[in-house]
Protein backbone atom coordinates (compact mmCIF):
# COMPACT_ATOMS: atom_id res chain seq x y z
CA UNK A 1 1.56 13.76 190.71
CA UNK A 2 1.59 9.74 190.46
CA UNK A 3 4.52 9.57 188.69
CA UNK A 4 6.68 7.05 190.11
CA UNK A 5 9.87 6.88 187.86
CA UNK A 6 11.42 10.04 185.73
CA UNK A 7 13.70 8.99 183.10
CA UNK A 8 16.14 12.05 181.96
CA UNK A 9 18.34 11.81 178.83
CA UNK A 10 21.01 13.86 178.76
CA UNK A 11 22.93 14.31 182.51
CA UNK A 12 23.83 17.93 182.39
CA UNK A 13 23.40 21.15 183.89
CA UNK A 14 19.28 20.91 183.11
CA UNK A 15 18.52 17.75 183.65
CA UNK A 16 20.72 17.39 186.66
CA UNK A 17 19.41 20.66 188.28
CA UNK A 18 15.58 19.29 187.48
CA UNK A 19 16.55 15.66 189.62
CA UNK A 20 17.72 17.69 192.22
CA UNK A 21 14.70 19.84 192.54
CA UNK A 22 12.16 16.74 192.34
CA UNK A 23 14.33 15.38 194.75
CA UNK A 24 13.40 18.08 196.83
CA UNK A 25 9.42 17.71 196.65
CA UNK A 26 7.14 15.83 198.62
CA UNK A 27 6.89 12.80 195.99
CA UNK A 28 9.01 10.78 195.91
CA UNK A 29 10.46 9.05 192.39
CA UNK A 30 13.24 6.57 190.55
CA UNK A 31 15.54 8.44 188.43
CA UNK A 32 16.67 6.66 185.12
CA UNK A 33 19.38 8.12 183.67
CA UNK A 34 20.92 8.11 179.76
CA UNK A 35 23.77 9.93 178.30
CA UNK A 36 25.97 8.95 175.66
CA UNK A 37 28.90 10.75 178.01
CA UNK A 38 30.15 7.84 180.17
CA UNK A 39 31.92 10.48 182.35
CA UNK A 40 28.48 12.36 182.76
CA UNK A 41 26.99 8.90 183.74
CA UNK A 42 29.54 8.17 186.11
CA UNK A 43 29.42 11.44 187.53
CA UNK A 44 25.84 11.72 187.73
CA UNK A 45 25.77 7.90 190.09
CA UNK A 46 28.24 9.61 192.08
CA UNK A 47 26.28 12.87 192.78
CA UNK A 48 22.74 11.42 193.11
CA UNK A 49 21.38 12.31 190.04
CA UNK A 50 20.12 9.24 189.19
CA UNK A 51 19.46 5.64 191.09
CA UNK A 52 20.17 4.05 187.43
CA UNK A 53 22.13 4.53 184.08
CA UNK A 54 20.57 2.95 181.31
CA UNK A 55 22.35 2.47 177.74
CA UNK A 56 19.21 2.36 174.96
CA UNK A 57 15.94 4.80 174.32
CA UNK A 58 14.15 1.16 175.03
CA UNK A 59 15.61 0.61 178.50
CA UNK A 60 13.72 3.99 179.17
CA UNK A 61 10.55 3.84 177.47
CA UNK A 62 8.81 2.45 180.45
CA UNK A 63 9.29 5.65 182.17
CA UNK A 64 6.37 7.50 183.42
CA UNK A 65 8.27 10.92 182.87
CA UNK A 66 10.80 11.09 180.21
CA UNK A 67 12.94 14.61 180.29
CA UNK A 68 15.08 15.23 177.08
CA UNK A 69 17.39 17.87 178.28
CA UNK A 70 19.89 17.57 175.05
CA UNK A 71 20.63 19.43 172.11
CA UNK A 72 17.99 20.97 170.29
CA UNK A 73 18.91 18.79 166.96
CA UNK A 74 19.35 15.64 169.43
CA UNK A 75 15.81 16.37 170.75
CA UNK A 76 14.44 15.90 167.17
CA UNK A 77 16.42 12.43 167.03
CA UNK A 78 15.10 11.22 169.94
CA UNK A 79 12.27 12.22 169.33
CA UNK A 80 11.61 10.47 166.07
CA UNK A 81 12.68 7.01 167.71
CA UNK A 82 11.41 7.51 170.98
CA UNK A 83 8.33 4.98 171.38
CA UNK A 84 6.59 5.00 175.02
CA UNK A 85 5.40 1.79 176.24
CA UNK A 86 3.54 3.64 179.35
CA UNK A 87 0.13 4.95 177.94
CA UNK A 88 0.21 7.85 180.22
CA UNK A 89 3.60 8.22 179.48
CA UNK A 90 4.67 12.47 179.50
CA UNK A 91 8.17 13.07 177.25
CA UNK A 92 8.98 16.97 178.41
CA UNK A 93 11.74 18.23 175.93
CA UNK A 94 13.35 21.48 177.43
CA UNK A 95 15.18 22.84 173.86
CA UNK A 96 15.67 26.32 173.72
CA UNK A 97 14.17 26.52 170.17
CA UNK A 98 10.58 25.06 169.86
CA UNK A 99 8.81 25.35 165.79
CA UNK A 100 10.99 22.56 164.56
CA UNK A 101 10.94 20.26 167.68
CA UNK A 102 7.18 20.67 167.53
CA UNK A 103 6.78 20.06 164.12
CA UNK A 104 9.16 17.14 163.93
CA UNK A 105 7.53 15.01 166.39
CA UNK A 106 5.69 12.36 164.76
CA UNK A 107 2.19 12.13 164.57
CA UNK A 108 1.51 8.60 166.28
CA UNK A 109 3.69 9.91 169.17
CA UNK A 110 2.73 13.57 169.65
CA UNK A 111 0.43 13.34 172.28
CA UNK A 112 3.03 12.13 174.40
CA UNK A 113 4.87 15.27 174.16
CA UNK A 114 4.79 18.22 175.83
CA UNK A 115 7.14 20.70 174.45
CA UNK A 116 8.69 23.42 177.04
CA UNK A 117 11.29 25.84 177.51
CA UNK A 118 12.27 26.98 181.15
CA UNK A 119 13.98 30.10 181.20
CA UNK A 120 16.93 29.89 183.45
CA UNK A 121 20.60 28.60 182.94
CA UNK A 122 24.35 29.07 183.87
CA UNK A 123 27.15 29.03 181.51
CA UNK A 124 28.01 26.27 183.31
CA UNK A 125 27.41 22.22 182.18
CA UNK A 126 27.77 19.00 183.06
CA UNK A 127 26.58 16.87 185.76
CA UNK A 128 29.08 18.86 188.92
CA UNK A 129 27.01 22.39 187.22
CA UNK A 130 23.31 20.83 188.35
CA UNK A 131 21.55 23.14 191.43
CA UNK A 132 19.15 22.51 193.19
CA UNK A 133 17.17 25.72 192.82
CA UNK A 134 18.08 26.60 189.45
CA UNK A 135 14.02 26.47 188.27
CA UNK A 136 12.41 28.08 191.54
CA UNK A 137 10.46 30.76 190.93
CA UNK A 138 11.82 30.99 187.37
CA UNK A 139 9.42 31.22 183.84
CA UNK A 140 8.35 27.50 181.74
CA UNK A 141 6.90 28.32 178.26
CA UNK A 142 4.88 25.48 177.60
CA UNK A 143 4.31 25.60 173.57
CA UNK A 144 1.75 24.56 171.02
CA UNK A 145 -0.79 22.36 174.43
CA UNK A 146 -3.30 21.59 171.95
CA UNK A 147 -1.13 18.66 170.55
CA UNK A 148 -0.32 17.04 173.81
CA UNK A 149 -2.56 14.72 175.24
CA UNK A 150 -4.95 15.69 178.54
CA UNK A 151 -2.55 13.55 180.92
CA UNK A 152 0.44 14.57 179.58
CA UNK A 153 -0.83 18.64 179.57
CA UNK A 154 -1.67 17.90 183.70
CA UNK A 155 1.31 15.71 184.36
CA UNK A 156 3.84 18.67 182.74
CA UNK A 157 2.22 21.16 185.19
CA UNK A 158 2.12 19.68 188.33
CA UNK A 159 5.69 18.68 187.59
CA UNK A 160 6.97 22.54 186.99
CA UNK A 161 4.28 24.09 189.54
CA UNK A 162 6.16 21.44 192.20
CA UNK A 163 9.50 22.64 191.69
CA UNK A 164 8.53 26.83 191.97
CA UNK A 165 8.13 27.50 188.28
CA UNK A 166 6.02 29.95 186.89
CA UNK A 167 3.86 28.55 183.60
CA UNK A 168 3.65 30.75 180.32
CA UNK A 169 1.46 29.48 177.34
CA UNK A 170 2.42 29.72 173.78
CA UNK A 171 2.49 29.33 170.09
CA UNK A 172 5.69 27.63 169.14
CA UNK A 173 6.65 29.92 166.44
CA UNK A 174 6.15 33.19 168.73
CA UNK A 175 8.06 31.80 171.27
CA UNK A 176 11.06 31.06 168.76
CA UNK A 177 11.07 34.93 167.82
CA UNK A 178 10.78 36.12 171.11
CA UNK A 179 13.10 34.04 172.31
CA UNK A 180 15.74 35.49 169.26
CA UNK A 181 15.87 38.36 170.93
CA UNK A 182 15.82 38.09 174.72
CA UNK A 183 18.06 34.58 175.02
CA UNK A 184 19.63 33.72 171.60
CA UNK A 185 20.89 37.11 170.29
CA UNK A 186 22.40 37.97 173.22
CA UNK A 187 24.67 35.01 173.32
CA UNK A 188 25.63 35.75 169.74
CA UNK A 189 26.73 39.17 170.67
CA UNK A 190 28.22 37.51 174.06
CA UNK A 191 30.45 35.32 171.90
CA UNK A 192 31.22 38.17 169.62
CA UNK A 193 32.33 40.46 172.50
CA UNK A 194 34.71 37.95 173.55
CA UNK A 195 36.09 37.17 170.08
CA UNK A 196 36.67 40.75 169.76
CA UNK A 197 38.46 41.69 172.97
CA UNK A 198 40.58 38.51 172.35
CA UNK A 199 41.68 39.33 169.07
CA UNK A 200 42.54 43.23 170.13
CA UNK A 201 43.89 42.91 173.69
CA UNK A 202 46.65 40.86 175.50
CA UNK A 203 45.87 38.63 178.15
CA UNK A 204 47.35 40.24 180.63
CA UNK A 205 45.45 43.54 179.62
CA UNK A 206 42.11 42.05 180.07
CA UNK A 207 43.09 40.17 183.35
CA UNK A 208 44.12 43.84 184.94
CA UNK A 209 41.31 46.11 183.67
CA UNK A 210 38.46 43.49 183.07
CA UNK A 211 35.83 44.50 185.58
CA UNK A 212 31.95 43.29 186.68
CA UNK A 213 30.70 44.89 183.32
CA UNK A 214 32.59 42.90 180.95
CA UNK A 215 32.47 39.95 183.21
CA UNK A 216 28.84 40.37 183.16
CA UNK A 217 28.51 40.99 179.65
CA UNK A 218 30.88 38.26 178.00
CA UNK A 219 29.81 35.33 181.16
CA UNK A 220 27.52 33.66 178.98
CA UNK A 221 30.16 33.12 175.75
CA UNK A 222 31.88 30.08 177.83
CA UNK A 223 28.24 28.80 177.47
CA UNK A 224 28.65 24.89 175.24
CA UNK A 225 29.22 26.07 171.52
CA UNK A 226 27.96 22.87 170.59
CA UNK A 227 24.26 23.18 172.48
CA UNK A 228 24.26 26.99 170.82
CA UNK A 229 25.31 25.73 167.50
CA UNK A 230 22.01 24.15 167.26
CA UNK A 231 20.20 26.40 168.50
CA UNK A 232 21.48 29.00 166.19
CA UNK A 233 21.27 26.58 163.28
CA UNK A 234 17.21 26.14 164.41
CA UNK A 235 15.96 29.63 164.95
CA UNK A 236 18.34 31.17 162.02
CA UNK A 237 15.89 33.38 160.50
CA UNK A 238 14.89 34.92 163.77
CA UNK A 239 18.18 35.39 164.90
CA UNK A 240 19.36 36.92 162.48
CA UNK A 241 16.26 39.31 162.25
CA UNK A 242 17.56 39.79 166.45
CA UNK A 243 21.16 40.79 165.19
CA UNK A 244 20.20 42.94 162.51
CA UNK A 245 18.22 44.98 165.34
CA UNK A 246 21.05 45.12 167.53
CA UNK A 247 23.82 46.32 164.30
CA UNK A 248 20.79 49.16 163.61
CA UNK A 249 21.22 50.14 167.16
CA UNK A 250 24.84 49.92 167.39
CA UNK A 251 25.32 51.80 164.09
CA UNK A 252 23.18 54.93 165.62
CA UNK A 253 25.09 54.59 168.87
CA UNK A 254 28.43 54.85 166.36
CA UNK A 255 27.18 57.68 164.46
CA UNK A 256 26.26 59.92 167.61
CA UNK A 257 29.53 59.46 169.13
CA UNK A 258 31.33 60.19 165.65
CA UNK A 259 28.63 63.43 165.32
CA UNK A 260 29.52 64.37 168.96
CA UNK A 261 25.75 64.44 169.31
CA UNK A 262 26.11 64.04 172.96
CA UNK A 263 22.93 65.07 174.27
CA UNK A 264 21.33 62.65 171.31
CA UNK A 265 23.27 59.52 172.72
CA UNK A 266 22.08 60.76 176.64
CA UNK A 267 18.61 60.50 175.26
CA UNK A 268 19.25 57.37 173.76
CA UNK A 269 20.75 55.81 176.78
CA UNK A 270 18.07 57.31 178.82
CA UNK A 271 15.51 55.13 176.47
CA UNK A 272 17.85 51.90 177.41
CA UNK A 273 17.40 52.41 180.66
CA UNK A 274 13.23 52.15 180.86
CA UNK A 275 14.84 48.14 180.20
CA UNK A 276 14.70 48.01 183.64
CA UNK A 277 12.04 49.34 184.80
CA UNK A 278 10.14 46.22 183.04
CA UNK A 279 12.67 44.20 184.68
């Protein structure tokens, strides 16, 4: 990869974790940096992140790599006033929703775009939450290829093949219904788990009984509400088509135990189970 300077709006968690893991390849680039969070900025100088803060889309056009690792609804803003001055120039957006970011690039731009989602995370954010092998041997989905130029397709898999990820193919729209299920839904029911141990138990009774399983289980709900927001606001018909799922479950799981159909729910829990053997 030739790329000699990676410009990266939005200095959180992703975008910090992605410098980090460049950083930690054999080529060696210039890392632009531009957040409309003057603490990130700061923060991200101070940690490495970047060798520059910029304050304009224009000041980073130049780039050779552009990351947008913001919002999903931000993406789509940037997107439609982003205009790269580099012909070879590769703008990876890493939303966790992909139809409407694909479909709202515009058409003199596209082939600059390469649309992606990596799967990995924390619940953590901000520039102090970056790691420096948060994508290694994790999953990309690269979405909707045919409408990104040759350079850009090559440029956006060398880049994830050098940091230890693992490249998945596919339609934009599939990848927003799978992704209902295994990422977004969950984090709806995360959120409503905590909501509904907060609003029926004392603090001090979930600080002495809370163990690994509902830590597990309700981690994910101090995720951003703003970044989920938007997601959930993009991919609303598929989520709730995820949710609905999960109440039709839930409402059998409710009706053994009222039924005392115990050997029922043993089978049915037996079923959950196989989960793992796929994992």
């Amino acid at each position: 990869m030739k790329a000699k300077t990676i410009g990266i709006v939005g200095l959180g968690l992703m975008g910090g974790s992605l410098s980090l893991a460049l950083q930690k390849t054999e080529v060696k680039h210039r890392f632009i940096g531009l957040d409309h969070n003057q603490k990130h900025c700061t923060e991200a100088l101070k940690l490495g992140l970047v060798d520059e803060i910029v304050d304009s889309l224009d000041a980073i056009s130049n780039c050779d790599i552009i990351i947008l690792t913001i919002p999903v609804d931000g993406i789509i803003s940037v997107a439609q006033q982003l205009r790269p001055q580099n012909p070879d120039c590769t703008v990876i957006d890493l939303g966790s929703t992909k139809a409407k970011i694909s479909a709202n690039i515009p058409k003199e731009t596209r082939h600059f775009f390469v649309t992606a989602h990596p799967m990995t995370g924390t619940e953590k954010f901000g520039p102090s939450a970056a790691l420096p092998d948060l994508y290694e041997g994790k999953v990309v989905v690269l979405c909707d290829m045919e409408k990104s130029g040759e350079i850009q397709q090559t440029r956006a898999k060398k880049l994830f093949t050098s940091i230890g990820m693992k490249l998945v193919f596919m339609d934009a729209k599939a990848h927003d219904r799978h992704a209902a299920f295994i990422s977004h839904m969950p984090h709806a029911l995360s959120y409503a788990l905590a909501n509904a141990v907060m609003r029926q138990e004392d603090p001090q009774s979930i600080v002495a009984l809370a163990g690994g399983g509902f830590k597990d289980m309700s981690r994910i709900a101090k995720s951003s509400p703003n970044m989920w927001e938007d997601i959930f606001r993009q991919n609303k018909t598929n989520l709730i088509d995820a949710i609905e799922a999960f109440e039709k479950e839930l409402k059998a799981c409710r009706q053994m135990v009222e039924d005392e159909a115990w050997g029922e729910l043993n089978s049915w829990m037996q079923e959950a189970n196989a989960l793992h053997d796929i994992l």
